[in-house]
C-alpha atoms as a PDB file:
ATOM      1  CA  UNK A   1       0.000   0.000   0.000  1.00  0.00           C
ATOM      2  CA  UNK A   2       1.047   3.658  -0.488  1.00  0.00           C
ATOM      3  CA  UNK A   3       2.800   5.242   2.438  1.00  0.00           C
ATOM      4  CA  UNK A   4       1.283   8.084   1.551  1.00  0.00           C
ATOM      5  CA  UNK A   5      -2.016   7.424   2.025  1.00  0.00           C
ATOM      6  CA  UNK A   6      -3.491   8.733   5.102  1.00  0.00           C
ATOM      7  CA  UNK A   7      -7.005   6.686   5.179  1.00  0.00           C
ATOM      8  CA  UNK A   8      -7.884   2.943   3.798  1.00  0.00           C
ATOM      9  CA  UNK A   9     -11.339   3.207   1.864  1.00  0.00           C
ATOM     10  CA  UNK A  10     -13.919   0.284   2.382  1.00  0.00           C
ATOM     11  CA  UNK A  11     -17.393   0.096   1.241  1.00  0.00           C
ATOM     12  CA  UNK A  12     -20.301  -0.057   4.067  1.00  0.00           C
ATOM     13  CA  UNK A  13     -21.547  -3.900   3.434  1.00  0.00           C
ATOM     14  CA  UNK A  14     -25.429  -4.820   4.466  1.00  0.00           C
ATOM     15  CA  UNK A  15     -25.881  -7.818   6.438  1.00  0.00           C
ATOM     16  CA  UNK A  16     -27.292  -9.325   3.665  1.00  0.00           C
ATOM     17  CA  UNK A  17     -24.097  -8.838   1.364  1.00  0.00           C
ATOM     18  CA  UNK A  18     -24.908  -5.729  -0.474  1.00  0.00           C
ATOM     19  CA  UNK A  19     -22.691  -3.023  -1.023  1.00  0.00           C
ATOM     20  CA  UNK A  20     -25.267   0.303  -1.785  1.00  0.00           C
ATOM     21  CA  UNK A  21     -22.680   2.959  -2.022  1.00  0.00           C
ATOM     22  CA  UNK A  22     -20.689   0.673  -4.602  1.00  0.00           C
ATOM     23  CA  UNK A  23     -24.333  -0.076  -6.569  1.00  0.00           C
ATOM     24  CA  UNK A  24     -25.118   3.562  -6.694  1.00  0.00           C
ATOM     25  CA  UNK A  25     -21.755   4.274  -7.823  1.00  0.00           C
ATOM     26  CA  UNK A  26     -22.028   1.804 -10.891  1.00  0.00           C
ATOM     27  CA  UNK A  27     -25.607   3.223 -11.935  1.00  0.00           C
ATOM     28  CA  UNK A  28     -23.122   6.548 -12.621  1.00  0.00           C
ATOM     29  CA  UNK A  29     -21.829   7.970 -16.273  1.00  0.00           C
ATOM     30  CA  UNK A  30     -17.996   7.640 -16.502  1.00  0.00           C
ATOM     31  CA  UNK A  31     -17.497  10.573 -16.025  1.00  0.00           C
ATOM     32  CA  UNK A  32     -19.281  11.020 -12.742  1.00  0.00           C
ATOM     33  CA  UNK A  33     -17.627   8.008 -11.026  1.00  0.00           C
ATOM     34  CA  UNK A  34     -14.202   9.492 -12.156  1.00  0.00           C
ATOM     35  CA  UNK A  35     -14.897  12.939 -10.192  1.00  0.00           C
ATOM     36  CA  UNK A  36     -16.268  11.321  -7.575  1.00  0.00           C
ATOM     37  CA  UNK A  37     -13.151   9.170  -7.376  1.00  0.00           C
ATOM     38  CA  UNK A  38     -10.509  11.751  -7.702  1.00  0.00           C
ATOM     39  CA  UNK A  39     -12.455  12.966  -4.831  1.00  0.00           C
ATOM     40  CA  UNK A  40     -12.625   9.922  -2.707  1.00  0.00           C
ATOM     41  CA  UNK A  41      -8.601  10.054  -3.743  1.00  0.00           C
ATOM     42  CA  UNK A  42      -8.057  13.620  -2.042  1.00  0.00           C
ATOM     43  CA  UNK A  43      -9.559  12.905   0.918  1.00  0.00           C
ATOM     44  CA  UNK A  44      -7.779   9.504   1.057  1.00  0.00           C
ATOM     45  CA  UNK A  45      -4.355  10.883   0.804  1.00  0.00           C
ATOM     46  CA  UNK A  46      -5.221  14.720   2.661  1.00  0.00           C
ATOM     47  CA  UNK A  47      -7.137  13.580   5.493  1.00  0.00           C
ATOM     48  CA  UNK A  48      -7.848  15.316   7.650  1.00  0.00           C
ATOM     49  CA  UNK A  49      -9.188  17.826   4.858  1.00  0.00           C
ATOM     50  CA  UNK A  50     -11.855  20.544   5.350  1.00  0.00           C
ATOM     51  CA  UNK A  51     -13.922  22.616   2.693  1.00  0.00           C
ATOM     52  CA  UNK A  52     -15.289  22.445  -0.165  1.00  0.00           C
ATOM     53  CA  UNK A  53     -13.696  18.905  -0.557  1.00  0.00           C
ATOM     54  CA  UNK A  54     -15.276  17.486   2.369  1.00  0.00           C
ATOM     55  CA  UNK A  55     -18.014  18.769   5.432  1.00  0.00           C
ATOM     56  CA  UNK A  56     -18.384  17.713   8.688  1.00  0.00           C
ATOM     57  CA  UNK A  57     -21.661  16.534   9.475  1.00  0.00           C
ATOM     58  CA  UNK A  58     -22.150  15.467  12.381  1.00  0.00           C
ATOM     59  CA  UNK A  59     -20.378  13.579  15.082  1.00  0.00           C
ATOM     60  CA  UNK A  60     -18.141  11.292  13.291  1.00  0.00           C
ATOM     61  CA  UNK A  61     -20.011  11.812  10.161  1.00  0.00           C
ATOM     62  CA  UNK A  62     -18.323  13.653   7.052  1.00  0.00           C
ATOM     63  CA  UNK A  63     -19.472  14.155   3.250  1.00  0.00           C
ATOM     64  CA  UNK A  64     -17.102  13.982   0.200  1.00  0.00           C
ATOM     65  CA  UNK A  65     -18.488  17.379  -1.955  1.00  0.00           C
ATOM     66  CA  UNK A  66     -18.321  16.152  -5.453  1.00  0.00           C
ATOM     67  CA  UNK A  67     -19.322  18.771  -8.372  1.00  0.00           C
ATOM     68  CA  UNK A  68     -20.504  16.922 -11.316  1.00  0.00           C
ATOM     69  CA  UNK A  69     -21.913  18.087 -14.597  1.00  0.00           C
ATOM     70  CA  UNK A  70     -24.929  20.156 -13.410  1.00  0.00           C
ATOM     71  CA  UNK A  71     -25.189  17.992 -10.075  1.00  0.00           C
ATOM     72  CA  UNK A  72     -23.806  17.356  -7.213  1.00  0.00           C
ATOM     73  CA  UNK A  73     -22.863  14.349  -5.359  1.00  0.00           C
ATOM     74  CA  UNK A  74     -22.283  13.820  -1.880  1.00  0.00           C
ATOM     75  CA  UNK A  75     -21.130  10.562  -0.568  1.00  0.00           C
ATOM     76  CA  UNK A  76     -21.418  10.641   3.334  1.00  0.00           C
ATOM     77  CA  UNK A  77     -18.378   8.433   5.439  1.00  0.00           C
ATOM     78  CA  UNK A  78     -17.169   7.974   8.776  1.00  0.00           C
ATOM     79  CA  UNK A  79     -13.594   7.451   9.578  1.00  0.00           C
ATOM     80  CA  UNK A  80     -11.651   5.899  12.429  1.00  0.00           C
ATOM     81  CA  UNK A  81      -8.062   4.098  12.511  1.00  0.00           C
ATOM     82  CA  UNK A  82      -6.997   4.906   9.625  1.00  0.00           C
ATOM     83  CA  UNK A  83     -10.558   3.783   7.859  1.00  0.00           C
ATOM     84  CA  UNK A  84     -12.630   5.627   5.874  1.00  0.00           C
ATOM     85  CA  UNK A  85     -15.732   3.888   5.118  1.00  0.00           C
ATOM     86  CA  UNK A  86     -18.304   4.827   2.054  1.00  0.00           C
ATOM     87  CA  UNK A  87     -21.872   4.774   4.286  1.00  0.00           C
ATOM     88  CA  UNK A  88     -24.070   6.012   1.527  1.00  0.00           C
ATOM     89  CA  UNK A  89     -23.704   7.818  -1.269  1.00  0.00           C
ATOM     90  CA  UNK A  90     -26.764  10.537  -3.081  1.00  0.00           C
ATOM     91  CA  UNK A  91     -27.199  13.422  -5.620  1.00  0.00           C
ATOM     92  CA  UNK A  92     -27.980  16.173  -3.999  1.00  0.00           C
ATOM     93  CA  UNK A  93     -30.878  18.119  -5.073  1.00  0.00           C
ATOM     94  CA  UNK A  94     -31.387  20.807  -1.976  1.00  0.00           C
ATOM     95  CA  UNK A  95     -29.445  23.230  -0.309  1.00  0.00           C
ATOM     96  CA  UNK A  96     -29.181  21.097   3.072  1.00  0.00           C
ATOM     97  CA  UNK A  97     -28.360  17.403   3.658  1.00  0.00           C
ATOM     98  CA  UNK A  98     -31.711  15.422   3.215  1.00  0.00           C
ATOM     99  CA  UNK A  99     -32.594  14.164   6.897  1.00  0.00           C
ATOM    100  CA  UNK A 100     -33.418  10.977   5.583  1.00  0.00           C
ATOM    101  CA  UNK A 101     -30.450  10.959   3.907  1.00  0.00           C
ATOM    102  CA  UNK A 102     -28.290  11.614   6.512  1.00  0.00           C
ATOM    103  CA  UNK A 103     -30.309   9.541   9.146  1.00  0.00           C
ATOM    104  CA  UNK A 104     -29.415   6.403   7.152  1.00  0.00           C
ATOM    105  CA  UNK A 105     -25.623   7.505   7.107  1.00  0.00           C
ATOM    106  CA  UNK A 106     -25.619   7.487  10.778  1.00  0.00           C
ATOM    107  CA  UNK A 107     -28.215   4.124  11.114  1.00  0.00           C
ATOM    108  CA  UNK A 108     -25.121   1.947   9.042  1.00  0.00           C
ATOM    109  CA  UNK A 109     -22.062   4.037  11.122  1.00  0.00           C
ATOM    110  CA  UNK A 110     -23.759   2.434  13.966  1.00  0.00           C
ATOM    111  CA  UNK A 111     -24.197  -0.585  12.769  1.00  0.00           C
ATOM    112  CA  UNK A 112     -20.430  -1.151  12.103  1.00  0.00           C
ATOM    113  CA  UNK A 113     -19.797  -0.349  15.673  1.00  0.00           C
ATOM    114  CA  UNK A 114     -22.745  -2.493  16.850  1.00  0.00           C
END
């Protein structure tokens, strides 16, 4: 691994196997998963990074700001220990963080310390 990268990314698994941020990913152009991942890749190697690559959210909760053609992106993650793990990933169509949204986020970064 790279000695220069600050945080490990994993994907947040279901208990049933599936890997959402990773599906909604794929459903992306080209284009948009490549922002999104030179994104992901600044964070990975900057950590800890502040605006207008990445927002705290709430405790333990941060969201990688991704500006895509006409949309934007926001994939919400926790990290600990060197971990930085995809919870759930959206395109953002309001000014603030859709509660529901974010409520899920924080429902599956409990879950992985449950």
């Amino acid at each position: 691994m790279d000695k220069n990268i600050r945080l490990r990314v994993l994907f947040y698994k279901t208990q049933s196997g599936r890997d959402p941020v990773r599906e909604w990913l794929r459903s992306l152009s080209n284009d948009d998963k490549k922002t999104i991942g030179e994104d992901i890749k600044t964070v990975q190697f900057g950590w800890p990074i502040g605006m207008p690559v990445v927002r705290k959210l709430d405790k333990d909760l941060w969201e990688v700001r991704s500006r895509l053609n006409k949309r934007i992106a926001r994939i919400i993650f926790t990290a600990e220990d060197g971990l930085m793990v995809l919870l759930h990933g959206f395109i953002k169509k309001s000014q603030k963080t859709p509660k529901n949204d974010l409520e899920l986020a924080k429902k599956r970064a409990a879950q992985l310390k449950g």
